[in-house]
N, C-alpha and C. Protein backbone atom coordinates (compact mmCIF):
# COMPACT_ATOMS: atom_id res chain seq x y z
N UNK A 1 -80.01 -18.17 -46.45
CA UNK A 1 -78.81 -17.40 -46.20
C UNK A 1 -79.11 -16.38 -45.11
N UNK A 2 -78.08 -16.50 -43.65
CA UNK A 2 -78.49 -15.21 -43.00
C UNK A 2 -77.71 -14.15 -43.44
N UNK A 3 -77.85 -13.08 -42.81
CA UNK A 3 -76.41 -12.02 -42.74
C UNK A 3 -76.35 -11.41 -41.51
N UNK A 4 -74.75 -11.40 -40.86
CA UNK A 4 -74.32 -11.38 -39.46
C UNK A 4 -73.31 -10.38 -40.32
N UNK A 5 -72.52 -10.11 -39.15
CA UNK A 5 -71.67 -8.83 -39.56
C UNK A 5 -70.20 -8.81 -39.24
N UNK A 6 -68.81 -8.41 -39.47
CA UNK A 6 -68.04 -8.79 -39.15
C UNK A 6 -67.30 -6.98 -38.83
N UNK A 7 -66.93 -6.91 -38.13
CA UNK A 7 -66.81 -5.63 -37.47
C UNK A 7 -67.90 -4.17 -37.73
N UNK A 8 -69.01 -4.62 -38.37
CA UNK A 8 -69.80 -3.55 -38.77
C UNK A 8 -69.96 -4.70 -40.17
N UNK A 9 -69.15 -4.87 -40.94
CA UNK A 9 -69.61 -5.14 -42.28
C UNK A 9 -70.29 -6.28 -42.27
N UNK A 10 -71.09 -6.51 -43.28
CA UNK A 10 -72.08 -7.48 -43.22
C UNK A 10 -71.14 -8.75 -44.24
N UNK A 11 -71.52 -9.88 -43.82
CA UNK A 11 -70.80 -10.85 -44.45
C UNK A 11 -72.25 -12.23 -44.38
N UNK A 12 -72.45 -12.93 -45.17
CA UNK A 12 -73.11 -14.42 -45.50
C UNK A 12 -72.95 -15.84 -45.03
N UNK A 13 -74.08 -16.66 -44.86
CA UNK A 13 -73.81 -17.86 -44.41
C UNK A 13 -74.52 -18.34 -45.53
N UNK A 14 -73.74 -19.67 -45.41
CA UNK A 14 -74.63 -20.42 -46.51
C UNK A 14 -76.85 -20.89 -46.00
N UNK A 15 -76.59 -20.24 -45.04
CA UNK A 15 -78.50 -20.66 -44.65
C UNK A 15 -78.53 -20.08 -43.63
N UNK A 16 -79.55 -21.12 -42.76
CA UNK A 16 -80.17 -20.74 -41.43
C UNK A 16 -79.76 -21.54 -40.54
N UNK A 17 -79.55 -21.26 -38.82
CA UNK A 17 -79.79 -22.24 -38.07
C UNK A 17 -80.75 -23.51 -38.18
N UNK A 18 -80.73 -24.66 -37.97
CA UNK A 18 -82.08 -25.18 -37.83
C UNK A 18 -82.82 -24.89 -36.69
N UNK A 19 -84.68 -24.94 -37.08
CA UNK A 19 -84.95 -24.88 -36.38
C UNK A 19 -85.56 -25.37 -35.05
N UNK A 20 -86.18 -24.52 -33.87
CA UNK A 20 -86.32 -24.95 -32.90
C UNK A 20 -87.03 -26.39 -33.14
N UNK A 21 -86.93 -27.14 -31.92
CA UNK A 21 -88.30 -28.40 -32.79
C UNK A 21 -87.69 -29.58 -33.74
N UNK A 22 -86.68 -29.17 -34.50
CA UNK A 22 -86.24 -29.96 -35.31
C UNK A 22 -85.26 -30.81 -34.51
N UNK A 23 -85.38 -31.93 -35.67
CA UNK A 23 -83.96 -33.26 -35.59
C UNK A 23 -82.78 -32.38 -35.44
N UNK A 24 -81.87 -32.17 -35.00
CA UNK A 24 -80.11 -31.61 -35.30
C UNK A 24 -79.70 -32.75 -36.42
N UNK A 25 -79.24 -32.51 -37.06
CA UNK A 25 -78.36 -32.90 -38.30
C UNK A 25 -77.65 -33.51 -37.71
N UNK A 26 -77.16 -34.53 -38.26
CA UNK A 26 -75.88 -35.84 -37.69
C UNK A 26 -74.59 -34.97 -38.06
N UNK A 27 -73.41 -35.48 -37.74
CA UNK A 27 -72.25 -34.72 -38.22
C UNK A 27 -71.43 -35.65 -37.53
N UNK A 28 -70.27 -35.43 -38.45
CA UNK A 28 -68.92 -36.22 -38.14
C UNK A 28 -67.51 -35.08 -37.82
N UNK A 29 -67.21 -35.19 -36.76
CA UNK A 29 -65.99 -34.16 -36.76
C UNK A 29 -64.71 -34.53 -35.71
N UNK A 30 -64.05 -33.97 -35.69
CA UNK A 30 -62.83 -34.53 -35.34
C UNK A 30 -62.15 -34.29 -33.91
N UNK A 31 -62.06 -35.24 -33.00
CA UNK A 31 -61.73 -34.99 -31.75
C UNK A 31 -59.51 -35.02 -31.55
N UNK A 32 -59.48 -34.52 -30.12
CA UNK A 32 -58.06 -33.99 -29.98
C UNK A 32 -56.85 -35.20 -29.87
N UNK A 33 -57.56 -36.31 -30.22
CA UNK A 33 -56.92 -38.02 -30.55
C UNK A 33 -56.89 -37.78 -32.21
N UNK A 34 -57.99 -37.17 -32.72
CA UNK A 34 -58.05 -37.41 -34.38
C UNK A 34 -58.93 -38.61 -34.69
N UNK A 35 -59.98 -38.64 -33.65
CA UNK A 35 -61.03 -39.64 -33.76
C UNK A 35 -62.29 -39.10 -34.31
N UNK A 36 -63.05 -39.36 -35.35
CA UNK A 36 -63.84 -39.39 -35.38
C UNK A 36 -65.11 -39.49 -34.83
N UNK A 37 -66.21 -38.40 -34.26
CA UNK A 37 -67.17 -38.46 -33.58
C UNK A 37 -68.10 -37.99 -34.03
N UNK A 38 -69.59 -38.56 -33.83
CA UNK A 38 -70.57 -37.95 -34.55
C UNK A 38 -71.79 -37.72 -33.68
N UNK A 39 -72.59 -37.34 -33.91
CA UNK A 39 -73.49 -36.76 -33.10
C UNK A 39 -74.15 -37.92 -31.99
N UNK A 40 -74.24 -39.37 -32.48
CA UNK A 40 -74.47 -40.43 -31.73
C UNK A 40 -73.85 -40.65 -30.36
N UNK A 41 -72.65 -40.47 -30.99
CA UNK A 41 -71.96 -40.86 -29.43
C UNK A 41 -72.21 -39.94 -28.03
N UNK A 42 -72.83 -39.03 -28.34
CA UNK A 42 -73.14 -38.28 -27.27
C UNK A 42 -75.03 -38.55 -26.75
N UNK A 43 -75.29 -39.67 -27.77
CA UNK A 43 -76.83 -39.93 -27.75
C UNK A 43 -77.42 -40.25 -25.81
N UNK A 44 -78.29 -39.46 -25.53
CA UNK A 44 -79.17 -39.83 -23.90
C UNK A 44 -78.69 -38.65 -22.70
N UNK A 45 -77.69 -37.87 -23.49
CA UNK A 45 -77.24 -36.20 -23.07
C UNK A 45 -77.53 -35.08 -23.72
N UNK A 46 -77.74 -33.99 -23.38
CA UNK A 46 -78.35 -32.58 -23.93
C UNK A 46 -76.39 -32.61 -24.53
N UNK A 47 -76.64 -31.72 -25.40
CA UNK A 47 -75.54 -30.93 -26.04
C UNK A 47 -75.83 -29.57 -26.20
N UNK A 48 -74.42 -28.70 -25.74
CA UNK A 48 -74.29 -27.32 -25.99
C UNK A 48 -73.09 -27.61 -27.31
N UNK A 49 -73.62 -26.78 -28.07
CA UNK A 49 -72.87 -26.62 -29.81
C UNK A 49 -72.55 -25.29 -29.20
N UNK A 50 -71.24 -24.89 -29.09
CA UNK A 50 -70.60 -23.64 -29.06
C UNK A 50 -69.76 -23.55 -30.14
N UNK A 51 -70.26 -22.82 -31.46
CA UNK A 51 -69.91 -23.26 -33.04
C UNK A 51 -69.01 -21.53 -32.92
N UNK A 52 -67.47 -21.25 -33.72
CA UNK A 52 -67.46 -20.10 -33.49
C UNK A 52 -66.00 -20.42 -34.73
N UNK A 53 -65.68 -19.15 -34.83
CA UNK A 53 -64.78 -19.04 -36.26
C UNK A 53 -63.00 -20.14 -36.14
N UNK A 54 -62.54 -19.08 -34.81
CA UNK A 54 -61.23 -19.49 -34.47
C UNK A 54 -60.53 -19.46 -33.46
N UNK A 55 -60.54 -20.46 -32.18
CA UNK A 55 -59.85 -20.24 -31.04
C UNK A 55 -59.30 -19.51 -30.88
N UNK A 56 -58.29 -19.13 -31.54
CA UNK A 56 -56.87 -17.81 -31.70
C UNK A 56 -57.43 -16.70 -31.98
N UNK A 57 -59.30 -16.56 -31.57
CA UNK A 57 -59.31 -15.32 -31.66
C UNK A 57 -59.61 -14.88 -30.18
N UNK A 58 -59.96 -13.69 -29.43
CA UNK A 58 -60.21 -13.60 -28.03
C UNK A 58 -61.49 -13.36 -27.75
N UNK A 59 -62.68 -13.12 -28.79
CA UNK A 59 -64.00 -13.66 -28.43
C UNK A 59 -64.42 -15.07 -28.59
N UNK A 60 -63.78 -15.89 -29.06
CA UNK A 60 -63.77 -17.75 -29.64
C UNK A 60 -63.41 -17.89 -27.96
N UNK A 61 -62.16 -17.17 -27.65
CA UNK A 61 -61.54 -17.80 -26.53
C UNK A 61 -62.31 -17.87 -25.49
N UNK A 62 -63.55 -16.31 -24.89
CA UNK A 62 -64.08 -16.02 -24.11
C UNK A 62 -65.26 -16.94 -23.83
N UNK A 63 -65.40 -17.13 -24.96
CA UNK A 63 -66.93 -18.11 -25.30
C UNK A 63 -66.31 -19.71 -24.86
N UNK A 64 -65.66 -20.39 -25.08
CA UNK A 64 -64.82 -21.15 -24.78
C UNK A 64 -64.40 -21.19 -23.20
N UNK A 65 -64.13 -20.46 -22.56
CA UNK A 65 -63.90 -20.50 -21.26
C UNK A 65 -65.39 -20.38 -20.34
N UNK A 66 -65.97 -19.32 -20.83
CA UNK A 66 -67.53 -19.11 -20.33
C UNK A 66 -68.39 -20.52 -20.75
N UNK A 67 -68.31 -21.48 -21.67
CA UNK A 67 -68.98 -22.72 -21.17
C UNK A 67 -68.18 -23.47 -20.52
N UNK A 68 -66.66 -23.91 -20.83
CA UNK A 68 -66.32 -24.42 -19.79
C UNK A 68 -67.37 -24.06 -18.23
N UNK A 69 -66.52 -23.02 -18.01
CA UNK A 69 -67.46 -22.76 -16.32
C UNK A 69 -69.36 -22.84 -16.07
N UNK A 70 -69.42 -22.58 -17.18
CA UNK A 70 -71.24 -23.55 -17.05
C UNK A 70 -70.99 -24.93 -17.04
N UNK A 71 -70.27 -25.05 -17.75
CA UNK A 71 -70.50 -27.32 -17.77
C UNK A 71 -70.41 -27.41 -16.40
N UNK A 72 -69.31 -26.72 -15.52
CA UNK A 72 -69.44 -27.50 -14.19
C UNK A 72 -70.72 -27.83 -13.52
N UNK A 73 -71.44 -27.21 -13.70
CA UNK A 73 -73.13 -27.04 -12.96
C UNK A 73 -73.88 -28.00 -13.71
N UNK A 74 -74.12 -28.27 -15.01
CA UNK A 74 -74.26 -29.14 -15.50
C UNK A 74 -73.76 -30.47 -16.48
N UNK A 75 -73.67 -31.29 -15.08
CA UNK A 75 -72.83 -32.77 -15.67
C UNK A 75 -73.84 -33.50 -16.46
N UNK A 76 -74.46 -33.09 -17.12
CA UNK A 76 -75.93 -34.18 -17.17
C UNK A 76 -75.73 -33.67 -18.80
N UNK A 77 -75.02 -32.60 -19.40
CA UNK A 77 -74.96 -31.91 -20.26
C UNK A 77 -73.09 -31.78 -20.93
N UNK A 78 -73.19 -32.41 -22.41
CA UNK A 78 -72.03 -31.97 -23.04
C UNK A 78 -71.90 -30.75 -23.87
N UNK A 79 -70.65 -30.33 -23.01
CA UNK A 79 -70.49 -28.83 -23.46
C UNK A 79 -69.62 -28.85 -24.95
N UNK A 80 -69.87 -28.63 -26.21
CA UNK A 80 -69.01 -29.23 -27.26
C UNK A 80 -68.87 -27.80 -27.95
N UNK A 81 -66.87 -27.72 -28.26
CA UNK A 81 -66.59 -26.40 -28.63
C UNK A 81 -66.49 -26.88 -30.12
N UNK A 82 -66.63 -25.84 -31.46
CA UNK A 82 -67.16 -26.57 -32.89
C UNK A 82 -66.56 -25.98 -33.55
N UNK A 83 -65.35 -25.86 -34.31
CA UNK A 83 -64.45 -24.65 -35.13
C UNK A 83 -63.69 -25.76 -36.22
N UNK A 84 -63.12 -24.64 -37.05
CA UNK A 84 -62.49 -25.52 -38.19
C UNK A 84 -60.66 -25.13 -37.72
N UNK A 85 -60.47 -24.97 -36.73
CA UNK A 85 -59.49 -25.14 -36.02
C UNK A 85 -58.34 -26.21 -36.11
N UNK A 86 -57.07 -26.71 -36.05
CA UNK A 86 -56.87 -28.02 -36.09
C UNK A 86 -57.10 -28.88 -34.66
N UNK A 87 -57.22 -29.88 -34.44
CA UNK A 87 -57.32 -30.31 -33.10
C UNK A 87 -56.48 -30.07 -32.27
N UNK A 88 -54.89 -30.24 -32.89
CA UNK A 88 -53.95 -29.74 -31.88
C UNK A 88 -53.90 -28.71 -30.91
N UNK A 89 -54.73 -27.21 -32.07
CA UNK A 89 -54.42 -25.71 -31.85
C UNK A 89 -55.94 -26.11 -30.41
N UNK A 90 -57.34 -26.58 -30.64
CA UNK A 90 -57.84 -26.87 -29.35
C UNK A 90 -57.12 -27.30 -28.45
N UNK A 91 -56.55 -28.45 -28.17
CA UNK A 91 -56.01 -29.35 -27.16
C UNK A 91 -55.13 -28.12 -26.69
N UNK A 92 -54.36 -27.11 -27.88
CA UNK A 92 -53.42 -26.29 -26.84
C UNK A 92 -53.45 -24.92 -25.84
N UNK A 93 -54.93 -24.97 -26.37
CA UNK A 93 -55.59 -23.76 -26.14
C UNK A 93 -56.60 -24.34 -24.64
N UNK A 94 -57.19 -25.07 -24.67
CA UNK A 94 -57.60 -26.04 -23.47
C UNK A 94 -56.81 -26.24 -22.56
N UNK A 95 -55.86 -27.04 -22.97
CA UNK A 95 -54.60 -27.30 -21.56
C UNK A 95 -53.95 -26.05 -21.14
N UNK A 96 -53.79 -25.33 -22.10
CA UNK A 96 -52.86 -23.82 -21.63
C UNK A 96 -53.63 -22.69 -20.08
N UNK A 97 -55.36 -23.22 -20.65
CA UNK A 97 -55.97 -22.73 -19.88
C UNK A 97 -56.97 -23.30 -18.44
N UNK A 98 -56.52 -24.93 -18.79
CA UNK A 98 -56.96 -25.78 -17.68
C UNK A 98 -58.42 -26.08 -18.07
N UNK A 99 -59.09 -25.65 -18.95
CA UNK A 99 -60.52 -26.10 -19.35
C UNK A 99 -61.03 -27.64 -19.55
N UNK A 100 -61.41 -28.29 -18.91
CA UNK A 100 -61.66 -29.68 -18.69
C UNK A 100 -62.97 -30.06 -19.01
N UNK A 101 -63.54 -29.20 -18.89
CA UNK A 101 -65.16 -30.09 -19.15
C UNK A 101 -65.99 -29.62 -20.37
N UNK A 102 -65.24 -28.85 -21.27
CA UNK A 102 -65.47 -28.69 -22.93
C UNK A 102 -65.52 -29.87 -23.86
N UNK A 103 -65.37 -30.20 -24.92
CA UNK A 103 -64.66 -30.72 -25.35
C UNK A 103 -64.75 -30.06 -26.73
N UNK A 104 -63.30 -30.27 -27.14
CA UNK A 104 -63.64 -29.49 -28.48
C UNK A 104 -63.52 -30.23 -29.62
N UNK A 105 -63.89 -29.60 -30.41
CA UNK A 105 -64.22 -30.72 -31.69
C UNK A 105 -63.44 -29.85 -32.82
N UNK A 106 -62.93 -30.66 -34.22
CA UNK A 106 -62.61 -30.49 -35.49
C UNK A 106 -63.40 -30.20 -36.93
N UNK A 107 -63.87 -29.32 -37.94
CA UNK A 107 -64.20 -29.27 -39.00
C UNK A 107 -62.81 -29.47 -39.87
N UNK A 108 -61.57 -30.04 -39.21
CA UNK A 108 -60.37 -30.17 -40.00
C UNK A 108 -60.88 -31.12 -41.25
N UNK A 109 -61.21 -32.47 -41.05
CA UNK A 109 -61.27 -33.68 -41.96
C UNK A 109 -62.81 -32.85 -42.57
N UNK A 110 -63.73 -32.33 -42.73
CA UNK A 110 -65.50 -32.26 -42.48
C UNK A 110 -66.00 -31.25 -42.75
N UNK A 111 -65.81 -30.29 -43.70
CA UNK A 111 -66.97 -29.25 -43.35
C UNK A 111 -68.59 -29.17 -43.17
N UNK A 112 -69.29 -30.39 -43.65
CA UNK A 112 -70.39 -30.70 -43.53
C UNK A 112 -71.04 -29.75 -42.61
N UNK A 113 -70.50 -29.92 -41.47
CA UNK A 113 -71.03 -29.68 -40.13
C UNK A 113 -71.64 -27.91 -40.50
N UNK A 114 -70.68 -27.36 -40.98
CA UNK A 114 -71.26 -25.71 -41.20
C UNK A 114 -72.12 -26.20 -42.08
N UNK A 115 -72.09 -26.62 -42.78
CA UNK A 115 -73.14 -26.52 -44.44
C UNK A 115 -74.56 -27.06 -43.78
N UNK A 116 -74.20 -28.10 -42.86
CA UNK A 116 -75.67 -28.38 -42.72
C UNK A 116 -76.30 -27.78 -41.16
N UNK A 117 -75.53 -27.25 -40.53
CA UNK A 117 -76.02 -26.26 -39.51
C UNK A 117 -76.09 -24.69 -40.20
N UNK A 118 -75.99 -24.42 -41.43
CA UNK A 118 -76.15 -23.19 -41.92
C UNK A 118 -75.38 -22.11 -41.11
N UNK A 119 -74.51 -22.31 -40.77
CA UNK A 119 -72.91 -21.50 -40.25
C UNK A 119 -71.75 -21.10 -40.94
N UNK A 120 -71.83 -21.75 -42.53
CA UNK A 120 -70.67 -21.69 -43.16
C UNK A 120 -70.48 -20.39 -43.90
N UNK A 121 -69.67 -19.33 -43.48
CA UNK A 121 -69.53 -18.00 -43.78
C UNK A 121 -68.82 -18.16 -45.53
N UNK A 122 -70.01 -17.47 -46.11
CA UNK A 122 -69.64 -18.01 -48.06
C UNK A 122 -68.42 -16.86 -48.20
N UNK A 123 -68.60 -15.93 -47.32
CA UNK A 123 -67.81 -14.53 -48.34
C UNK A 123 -67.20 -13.62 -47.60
N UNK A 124 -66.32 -12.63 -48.05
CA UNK A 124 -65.64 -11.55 -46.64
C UNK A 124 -64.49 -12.87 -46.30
N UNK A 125 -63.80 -11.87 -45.28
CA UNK A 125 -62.05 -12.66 -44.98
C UNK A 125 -62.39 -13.61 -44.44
N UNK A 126 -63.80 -13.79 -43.48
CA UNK A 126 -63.70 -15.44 -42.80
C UNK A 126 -63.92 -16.18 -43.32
N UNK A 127 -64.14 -16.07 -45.14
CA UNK A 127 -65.07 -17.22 -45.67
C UNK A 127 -64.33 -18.94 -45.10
N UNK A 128 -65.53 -19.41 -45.73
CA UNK A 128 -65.34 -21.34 -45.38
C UNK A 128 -64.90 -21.48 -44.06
N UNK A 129 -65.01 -20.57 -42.89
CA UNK A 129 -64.75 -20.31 -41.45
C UNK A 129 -66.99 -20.56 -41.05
N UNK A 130 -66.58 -21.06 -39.56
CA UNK A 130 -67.82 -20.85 -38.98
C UNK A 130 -68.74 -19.72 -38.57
N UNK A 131 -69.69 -19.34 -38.64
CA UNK A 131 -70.20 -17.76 -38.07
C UNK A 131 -70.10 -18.73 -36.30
N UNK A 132 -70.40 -17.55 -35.69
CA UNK A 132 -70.46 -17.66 -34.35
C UNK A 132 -71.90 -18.40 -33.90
N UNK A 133 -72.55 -19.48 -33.35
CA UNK A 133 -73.56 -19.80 -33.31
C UNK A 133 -73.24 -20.26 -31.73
N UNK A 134 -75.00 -20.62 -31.13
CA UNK A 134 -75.05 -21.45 -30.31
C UNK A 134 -76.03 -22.15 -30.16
N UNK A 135 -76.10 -23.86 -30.39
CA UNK A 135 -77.05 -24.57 -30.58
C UNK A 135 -76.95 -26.02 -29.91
N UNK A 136 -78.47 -25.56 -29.01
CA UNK A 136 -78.88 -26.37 -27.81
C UNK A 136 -79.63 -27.57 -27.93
N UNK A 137 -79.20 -28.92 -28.17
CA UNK A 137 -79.78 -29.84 -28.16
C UNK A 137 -80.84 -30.82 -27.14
N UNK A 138 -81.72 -31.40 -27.06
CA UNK A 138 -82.42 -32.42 -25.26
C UNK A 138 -81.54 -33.35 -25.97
N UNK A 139 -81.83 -34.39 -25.32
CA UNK A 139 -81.17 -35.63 -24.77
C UNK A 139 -81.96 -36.69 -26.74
N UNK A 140 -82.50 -36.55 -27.10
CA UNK A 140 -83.25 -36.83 -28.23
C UNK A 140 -83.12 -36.11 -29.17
N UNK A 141 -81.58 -35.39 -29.46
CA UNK A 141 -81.23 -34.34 -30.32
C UNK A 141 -82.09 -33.53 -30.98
N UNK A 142 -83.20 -33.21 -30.28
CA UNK A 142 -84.36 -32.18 -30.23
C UNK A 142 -83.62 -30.72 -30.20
N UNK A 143 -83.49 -30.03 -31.20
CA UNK A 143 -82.55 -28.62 -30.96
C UNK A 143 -84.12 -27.87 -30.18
N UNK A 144 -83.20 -27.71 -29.20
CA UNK A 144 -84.14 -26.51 -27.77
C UNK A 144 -83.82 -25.05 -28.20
N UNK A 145 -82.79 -24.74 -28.49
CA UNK A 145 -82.56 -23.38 -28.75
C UNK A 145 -81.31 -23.04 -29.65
N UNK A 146 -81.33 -21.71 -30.04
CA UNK A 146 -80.74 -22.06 -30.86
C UNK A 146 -80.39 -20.22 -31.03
N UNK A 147 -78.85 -19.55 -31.75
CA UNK A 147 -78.47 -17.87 -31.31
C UNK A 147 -77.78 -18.29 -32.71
N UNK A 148 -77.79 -17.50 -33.28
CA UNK A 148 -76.87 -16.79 -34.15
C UNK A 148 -76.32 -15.51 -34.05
N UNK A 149 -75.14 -15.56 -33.39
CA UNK A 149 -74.59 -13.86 -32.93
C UNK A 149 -75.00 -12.83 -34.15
N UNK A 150 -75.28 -12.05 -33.99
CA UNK A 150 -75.20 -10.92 -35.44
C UNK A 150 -73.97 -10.53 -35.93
N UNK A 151 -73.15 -10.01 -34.75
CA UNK A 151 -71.67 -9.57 -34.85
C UNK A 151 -70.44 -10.21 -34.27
N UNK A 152 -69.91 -10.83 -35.33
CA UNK A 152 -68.66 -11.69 -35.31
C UNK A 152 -68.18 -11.27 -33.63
N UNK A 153 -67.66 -10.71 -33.71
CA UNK A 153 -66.72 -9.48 -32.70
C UNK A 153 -67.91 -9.58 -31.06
N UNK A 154 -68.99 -10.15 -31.35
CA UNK A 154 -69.68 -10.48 -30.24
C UNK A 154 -69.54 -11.63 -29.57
N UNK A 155 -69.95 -11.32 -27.79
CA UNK A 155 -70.21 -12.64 -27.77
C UNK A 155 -71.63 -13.40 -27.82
N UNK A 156 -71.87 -14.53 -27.08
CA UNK A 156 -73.23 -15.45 -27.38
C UNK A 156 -73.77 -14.89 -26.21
N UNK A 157 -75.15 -14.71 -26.04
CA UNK A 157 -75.87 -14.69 -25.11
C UNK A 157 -76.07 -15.96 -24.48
N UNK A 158 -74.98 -15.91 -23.27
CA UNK A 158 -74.68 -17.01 -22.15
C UNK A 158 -76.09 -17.45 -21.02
N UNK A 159 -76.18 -15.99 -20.80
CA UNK A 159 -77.34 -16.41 -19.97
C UNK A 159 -79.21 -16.84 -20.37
N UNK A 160 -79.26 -17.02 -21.73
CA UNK A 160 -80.41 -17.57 -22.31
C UNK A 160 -80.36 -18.98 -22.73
N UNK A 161 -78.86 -18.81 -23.04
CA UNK A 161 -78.63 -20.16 -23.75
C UNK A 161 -78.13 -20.85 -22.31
N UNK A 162 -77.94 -20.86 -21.04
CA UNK A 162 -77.83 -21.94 -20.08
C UNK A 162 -79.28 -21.86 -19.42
N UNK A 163 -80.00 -20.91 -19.16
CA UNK A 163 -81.46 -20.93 -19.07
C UNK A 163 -81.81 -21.99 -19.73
N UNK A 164 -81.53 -22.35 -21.36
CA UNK A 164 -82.60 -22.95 -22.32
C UNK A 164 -82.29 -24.67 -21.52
N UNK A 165 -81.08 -24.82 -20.80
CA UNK A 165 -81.02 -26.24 -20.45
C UNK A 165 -82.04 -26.65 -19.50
């Protein structure tokens, strides 16, 4: 269990990031068709996991636009946005803002994905919501790096985590 904080107050995840070194956990989650995707299909590309509570909030949003504009530099790399969001509310939040080279993903059908990336906030108003994470996969779903914001209300340290690619 970590503890991160949500305007000052401290709030729970069900664990830890995994760590550096390790396999990434498989996961199934839900794309802006309502397709099912899992960690395979992106197999022989690095992945950026930009894991965060709720688009509709304006640090989700910031973080969200700030990889967009890194993916451009790296095409060799999928930039993947990770919320329990519905797919629609991504797709409308994407197109509204022209963001093209994200893609965002669903915990709608799945929560797995928090439980086994140790993101799933147990307690406090965001519970069964994502903590804010960012987790960097190689091409051999080798997690390279890996942030757990402390404070909700923060953002990710952008410039370590596009370094780590």
């Amino acid at each position: 269990m970590a503890t991160i904080t949500l305007q000052g107050n401290p709030i729970n995840t069900n664990g830890d990031l995994p760590a550096v070194g390790a396999t990434a956990p498989d996961f199934t989650l839900t794309n802006g068709e309502l397709a099912e995707v899992s960690l395979s299909d992106f197999d022989g590309k690095k992945k950026v996991l930009n894991i965060f509570p709720s688009i509709d909030t304006g640090i989700c949003a910031l973080s969200t636009k700030a990889f967009n504009e890194a993916a451009k530099s790296h095409p060799d790399t999928m930039f993947l946005t990770v919320s329990a969001d519905l797919p629609f509310a991504l797709g409308r939040f994407c197109g509204a803002e022209g963001l093209e080279t994200v893609q965002p993903l669903s915990m709608m059908k799945n929560r797995q994905f928090a439980e086994d990336y140790g993101v799933s906030i147990v307690d406090g108003p965001l519970a069964s919501l994502a903590a804010r994470a960012v987790v960097i996969l190689n091409e051999k779903n080798e997690i390279i790096y890996t942030e757990l914001v402390p404070e909700i209300a923060q953002e990710p340290d952008y410039n370590s985590a596009i370094a780590a690619l």
